[in-house]
Protein backbone atom coordinates (compact mmCIF):
# COMPACT_ATOMS: atom_id res chain seq x y z
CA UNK A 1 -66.29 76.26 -56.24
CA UNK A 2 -69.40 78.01 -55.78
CA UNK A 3 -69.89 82.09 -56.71
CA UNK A 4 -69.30 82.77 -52.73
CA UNK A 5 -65.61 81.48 -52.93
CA UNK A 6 -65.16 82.60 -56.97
CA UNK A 7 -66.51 86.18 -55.38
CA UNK A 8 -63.47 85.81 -52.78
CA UNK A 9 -60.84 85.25 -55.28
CA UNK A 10 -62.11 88.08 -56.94
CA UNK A 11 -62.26 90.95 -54.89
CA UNK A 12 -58.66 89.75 -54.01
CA UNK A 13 -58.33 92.95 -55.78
CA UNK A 14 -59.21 94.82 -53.33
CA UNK A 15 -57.34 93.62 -50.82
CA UNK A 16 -54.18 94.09 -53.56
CA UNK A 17 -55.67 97.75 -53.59
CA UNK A 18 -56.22 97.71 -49.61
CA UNK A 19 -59.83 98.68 -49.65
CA UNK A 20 -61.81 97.31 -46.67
CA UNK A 21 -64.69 95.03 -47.18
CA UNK A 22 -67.13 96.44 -44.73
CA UNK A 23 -69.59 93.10 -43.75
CA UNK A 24 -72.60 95.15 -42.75
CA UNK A 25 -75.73 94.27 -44.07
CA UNK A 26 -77.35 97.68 -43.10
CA UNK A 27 -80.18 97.90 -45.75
CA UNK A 28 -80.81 94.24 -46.47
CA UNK A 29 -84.87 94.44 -45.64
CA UNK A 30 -84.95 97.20 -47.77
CA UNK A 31 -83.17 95.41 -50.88
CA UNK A 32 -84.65 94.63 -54.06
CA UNK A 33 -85.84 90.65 -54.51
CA UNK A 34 -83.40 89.36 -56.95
CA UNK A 35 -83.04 86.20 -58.91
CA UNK A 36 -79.85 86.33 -61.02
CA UNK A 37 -77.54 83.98 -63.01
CA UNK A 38 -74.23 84.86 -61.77
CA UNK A 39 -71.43 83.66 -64.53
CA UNK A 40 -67.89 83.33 -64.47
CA UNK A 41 -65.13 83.82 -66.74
CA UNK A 42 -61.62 83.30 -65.99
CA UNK A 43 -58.76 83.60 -68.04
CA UNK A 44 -55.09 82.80 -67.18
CA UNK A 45 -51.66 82.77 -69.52
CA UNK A 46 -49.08 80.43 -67.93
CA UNK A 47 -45.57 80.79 -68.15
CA UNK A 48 -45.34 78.33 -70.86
CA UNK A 49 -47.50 80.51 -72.85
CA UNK A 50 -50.62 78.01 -72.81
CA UNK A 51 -53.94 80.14 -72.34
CA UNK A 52 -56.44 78.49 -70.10
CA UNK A 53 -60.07 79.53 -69.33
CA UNK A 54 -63.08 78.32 -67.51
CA UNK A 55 -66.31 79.29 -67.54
CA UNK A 56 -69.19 78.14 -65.15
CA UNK A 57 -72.60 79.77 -63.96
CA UNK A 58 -74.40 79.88 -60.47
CA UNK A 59 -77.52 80.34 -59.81
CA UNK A 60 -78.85 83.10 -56.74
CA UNK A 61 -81.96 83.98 -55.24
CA UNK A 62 -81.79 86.71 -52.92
CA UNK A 63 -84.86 88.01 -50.56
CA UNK A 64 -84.16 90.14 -47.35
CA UNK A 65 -82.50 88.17 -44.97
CA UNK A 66 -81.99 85.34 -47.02
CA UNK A 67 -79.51 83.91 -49.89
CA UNK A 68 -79.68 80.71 -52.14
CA UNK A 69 -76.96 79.86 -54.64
CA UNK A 70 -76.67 77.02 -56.77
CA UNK A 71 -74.21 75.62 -59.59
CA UNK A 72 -76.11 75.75 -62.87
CA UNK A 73 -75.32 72.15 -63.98
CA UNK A 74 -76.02 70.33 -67.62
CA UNK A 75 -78.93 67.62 -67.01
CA UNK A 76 -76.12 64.88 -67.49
CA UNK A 77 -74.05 66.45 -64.90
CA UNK A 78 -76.77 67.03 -62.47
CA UNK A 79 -77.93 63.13 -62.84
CA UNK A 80 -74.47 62.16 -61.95
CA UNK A 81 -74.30 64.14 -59.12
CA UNK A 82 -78.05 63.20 -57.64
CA UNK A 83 -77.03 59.37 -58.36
CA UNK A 84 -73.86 59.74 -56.22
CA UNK A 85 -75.99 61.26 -53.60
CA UNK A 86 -78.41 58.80 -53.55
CA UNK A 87 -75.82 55.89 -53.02
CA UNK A 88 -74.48 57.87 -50.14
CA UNK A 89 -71.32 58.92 -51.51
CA UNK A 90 -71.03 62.87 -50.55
CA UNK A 91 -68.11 63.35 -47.89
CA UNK A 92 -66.29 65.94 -47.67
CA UNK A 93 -63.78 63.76 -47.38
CA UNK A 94 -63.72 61.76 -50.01
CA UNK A 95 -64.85 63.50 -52.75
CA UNK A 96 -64.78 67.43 -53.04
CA UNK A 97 -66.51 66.93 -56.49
CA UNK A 98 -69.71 66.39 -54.69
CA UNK A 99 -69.37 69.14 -52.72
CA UNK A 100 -69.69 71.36 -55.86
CA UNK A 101 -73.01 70.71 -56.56
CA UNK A 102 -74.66 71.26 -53.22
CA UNK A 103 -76.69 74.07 -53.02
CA UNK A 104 -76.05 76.55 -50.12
CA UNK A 105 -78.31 78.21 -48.09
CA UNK A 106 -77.29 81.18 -46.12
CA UNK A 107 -79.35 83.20 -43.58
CA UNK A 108 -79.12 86.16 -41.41
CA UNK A 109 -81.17 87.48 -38.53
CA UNK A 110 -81.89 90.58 -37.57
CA UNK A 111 -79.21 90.36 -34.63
CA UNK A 112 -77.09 89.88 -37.64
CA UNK A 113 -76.28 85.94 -37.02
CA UNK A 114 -75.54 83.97 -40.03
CA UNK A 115 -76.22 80.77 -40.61
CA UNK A 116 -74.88 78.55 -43.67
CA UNK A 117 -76.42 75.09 -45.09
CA UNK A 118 -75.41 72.96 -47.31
CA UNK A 119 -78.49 71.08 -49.32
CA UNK A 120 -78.09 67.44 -49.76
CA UNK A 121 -81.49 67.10 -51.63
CA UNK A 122 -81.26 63.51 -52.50
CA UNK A 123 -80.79 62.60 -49.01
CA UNK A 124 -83.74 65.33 -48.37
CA UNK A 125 -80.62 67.01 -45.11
CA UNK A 126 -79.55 69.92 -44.45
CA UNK A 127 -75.87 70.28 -43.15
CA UNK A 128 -75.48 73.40 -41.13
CA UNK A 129 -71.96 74.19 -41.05
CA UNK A 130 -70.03 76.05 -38.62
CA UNK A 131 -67.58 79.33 -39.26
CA UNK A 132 -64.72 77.04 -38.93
CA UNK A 133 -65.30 75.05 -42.27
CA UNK A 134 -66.94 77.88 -44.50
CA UNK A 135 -64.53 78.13 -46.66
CA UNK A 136 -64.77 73.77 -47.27
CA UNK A 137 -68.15 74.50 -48.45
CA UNK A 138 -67.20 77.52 -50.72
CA UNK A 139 -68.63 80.63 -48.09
CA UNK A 140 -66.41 83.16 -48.14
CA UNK A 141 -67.62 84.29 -44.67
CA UNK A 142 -68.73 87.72 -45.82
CA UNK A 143 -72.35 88.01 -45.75
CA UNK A 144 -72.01 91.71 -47.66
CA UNK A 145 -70.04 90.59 -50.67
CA UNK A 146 -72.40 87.85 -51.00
CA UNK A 147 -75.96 89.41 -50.68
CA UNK A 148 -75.04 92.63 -52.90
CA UNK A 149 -72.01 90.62 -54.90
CA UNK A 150 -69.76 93.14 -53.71
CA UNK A 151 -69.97 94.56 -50.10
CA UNK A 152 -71.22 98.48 -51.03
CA UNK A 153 -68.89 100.13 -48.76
CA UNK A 154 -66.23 99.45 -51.18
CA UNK A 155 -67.50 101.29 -53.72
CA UNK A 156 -66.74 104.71 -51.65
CA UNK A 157 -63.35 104.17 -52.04
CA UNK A 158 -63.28 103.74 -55.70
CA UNK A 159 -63.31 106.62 -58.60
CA UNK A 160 -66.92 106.73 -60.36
CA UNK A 161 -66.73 106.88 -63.96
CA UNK A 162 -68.98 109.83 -64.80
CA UNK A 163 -72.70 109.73 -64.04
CA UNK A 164 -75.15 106.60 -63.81
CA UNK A 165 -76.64 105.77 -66.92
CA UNK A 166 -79.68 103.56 -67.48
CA UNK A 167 -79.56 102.47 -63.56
CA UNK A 168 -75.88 101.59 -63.60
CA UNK A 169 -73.14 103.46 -61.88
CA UNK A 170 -69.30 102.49 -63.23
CA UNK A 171 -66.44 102.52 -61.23
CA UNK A 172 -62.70 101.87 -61.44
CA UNK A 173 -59.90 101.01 -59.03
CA UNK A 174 -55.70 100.84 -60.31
CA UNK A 175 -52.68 100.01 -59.20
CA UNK A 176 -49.51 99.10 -60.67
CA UNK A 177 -50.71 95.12 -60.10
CA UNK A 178 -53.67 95.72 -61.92
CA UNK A 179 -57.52 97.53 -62.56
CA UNK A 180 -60.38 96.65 -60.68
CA UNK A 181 -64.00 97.56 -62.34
CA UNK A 182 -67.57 97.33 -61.04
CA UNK A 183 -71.04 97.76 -62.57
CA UNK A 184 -73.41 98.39 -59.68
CA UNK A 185 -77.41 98.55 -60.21
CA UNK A 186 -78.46 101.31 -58.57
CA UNK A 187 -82.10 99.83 -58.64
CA UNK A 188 -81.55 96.39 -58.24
CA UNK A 189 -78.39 97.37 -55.84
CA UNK A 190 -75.80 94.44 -56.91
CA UNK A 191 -72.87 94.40 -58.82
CA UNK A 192 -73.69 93.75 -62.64
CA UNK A 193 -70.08 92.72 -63.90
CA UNK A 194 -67.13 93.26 -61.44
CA UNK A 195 -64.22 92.62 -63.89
CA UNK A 196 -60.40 92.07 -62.06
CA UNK A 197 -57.15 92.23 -64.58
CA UNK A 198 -53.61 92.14 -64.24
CA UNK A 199 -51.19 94.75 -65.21
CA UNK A 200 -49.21 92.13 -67.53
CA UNK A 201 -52.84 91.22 -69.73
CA UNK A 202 -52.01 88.15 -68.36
CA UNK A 203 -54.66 87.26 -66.08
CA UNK A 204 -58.81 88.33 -66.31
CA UNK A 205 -61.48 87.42 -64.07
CA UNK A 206 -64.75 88.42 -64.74
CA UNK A 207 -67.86 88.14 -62.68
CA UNK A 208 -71.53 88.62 -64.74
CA UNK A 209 -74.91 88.82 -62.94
CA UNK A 210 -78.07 88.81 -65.12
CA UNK A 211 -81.94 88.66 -63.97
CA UNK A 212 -83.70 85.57 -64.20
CA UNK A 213 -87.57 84.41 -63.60
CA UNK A 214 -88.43 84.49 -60.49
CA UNK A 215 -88.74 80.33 -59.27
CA UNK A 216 -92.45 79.63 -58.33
CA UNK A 217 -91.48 78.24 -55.01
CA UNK A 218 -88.45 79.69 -53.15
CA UNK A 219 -85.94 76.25 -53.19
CA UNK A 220 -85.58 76.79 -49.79
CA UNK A 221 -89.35 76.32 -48.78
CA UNK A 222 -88.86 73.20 -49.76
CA UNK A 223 -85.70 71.61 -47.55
CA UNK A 224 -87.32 73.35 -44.11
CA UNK A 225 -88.64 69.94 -43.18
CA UNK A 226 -85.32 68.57 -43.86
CA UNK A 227 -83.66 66.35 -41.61
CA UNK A 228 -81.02 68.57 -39.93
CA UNK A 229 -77.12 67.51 -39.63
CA UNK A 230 -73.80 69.21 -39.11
CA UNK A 231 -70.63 68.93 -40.90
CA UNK A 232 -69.09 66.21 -39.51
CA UNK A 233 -71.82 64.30 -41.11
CA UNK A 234 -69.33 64.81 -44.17
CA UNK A 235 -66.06 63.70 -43.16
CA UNK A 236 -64.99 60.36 -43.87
């Protein structure tokens, strides 16, 4: 699951809270550069008591018009996944696991047209993919919640805690299911932490962005004389 689908899941708050996720990306040339490490911690109890957590990182570069994101990956991991790609094995189809580590590429025009790729680097392709199967590749189709981590226009609807303080503005949504809570940079303009728990204690989701380096060349300079191919490239 990459941070675009994580993201979904967790602004399900808001939809608990009925805010509306406005996907207008009115501002984007004039947005910061960004480079972040975008991590993820979420913690469940079951019914049979059992605590379970998972934890995972992605990786996002974000210049106007323009979004990479990529699962942070041990070396091990990432050797498994490049040898599966070079012996051909990454369908959709057969093997979601592949999926995972694909880096996706998402771009929008000034007429406001987005287009999504998936990065198959060992087989040097890029697989655009259609509006239909988004959510196969882990997009969750909203092009504001995923270039500012949380689409702005939400924030208007939610109570500020105080004054921002060392370029960070709080705010704080509840309802009987549960509290809602954003950090927003109001330099960088993203969400810092957006933090989602339950009423019952029983349930946390938190989303953490930090600044990274800047990469030396932009990873998607390097696929734009990729071979180009379209989802059904991936089915089985």
């Amino acid at each position: 699951m990459t941070v675009f689908t994580t993201l979904k899941t967790l602004l399900a708050a808001t939809a608990l809270v009925a805010l509306p996720l406005v996907a207008s990306a009115a501002g984007d040339s004039a947005a910061p550069d960004q480079n972040l490490r975008i991590t993820h911690h979420v913690m469940t109890i079951g019914k049979d008591g059992v605590q379970r957590d998972s934890r995972y990182s992605d990786l996002m570069y974000r210049r106007a018009g323009a979004l990479w994101v990529e699962r942070e990956l041990p070396p091990s991991l990432r050797e498994d996944h490049d040898h599966e790609a070079r012996e051909g094995k990454v369908h959709i189809g057969h093997a979601h696991a592949d999926n995972t580590a694909a880096p996706l590429w998402v771009r929008r025009d000034d007429a406001g047209k987005v287009q999504v790729g998936m990065v198959l680097r060992q087989q040097r392709k890029l697989i655009e993919i259609d509006a239909a199967n988004y959510g196969n590749v882990g997009y969750s189709g909203s092009w504001a919640n995923s270039y500012w981590l949380v689409d702005p226009a939400s924030l208007t609807r939610m109570k500020d805690l105080g004054a921002a303080g060392k370029g960070v503005q709080r705010y704080e949504l509840q309802q009987s299911q549960g509290t809602l809570r954003i950090e927003w940079d109001t330099v960088g303009r993203y969400a810092r932490k957006i933090e989602q728990r339950n009423a019952r204690g029983t349930s946390i989701n938190v989303m953490t962005a930090s600044v990274i380096p800047a990469p030396k060349t932009l990873p998607w300079k390097t696929v734009e004389a990729y071979e180009r191919g379209d989802y059904s490239d991936l089915l089985d």
